[in-house]
Protein backbone atom coordinates (compact mmCIF):
# COMPACT_ATOMS: atom_id res chain seq x y z
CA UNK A 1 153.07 117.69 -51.74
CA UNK A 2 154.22 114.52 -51.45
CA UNK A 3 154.13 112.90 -47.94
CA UNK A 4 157.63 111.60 -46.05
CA UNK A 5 157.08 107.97 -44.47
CA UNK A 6 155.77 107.88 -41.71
CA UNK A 7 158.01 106.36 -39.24
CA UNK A 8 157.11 103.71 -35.91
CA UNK A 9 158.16 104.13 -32.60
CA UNK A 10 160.84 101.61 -33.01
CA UNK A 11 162.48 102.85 -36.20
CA UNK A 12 162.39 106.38 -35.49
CA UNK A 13 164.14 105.61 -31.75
CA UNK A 14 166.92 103.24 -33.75
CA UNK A 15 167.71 106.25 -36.20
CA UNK A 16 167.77 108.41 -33.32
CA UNK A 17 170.38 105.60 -31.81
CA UNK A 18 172.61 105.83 -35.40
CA UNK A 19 173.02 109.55 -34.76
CA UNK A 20 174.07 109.75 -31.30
CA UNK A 21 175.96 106.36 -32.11
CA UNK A 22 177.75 107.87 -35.02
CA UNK A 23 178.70 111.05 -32.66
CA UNK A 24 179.98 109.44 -29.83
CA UNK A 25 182.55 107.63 -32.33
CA UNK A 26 183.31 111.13 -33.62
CA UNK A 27 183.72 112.70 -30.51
CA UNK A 28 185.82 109.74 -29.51
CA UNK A 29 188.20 109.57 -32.39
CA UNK A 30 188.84 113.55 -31.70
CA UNK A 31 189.50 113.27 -28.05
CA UNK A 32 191.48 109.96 -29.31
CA UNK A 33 193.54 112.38 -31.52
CA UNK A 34 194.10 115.28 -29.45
CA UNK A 35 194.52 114.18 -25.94
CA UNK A 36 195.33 110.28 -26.57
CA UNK A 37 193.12 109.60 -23.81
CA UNK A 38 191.60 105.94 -23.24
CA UNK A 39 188.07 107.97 -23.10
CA UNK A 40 188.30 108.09 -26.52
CA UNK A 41 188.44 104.05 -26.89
CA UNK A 42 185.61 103.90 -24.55
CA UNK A 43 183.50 106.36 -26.36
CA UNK A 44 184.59 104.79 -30.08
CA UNK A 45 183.20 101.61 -28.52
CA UNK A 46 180.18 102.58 -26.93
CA UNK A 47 178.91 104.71 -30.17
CA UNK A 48 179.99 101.70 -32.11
CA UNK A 49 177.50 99.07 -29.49
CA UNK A 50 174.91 101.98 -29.90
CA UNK A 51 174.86 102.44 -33.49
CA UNK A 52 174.80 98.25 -34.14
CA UNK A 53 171.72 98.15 -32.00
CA UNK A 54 170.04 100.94 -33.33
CA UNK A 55 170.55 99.73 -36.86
CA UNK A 56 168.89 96.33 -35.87
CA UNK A 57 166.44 98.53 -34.28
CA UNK A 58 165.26 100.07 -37.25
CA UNK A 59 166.10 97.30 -40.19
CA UNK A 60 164.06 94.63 -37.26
């Protein structure tokens, strides 16, 4: 069987970042939607920061 890359500390921790980047702007654009609370803005933004420094993270 073929082996998977192996990943570094660094990348796997910035594609770890992406996900919980790319759910707090989910979670955020629900709450957003169904309570038009400003948590949701604050959430959209911080997954947004998160996943842009994860990304550099793992493309560094």
């Amino acid at each position: 069987m073929k082996k998977i890359r192996n990943f570094s500390k660094r990348e796997l921790s910035g594609l770890v970042g992406q996900w919980v980047g790319m759910i707090a702007v989910v979670i955020g654009i629900v709450i957003e939607i169904q309570l038009g609370a400003h948590l949701g803005f604050v959430l959209i933004t911080a997954g947004a920061l998160a996943y842009a420094v994860a990304t550099k993270l793992v493309n560094f």
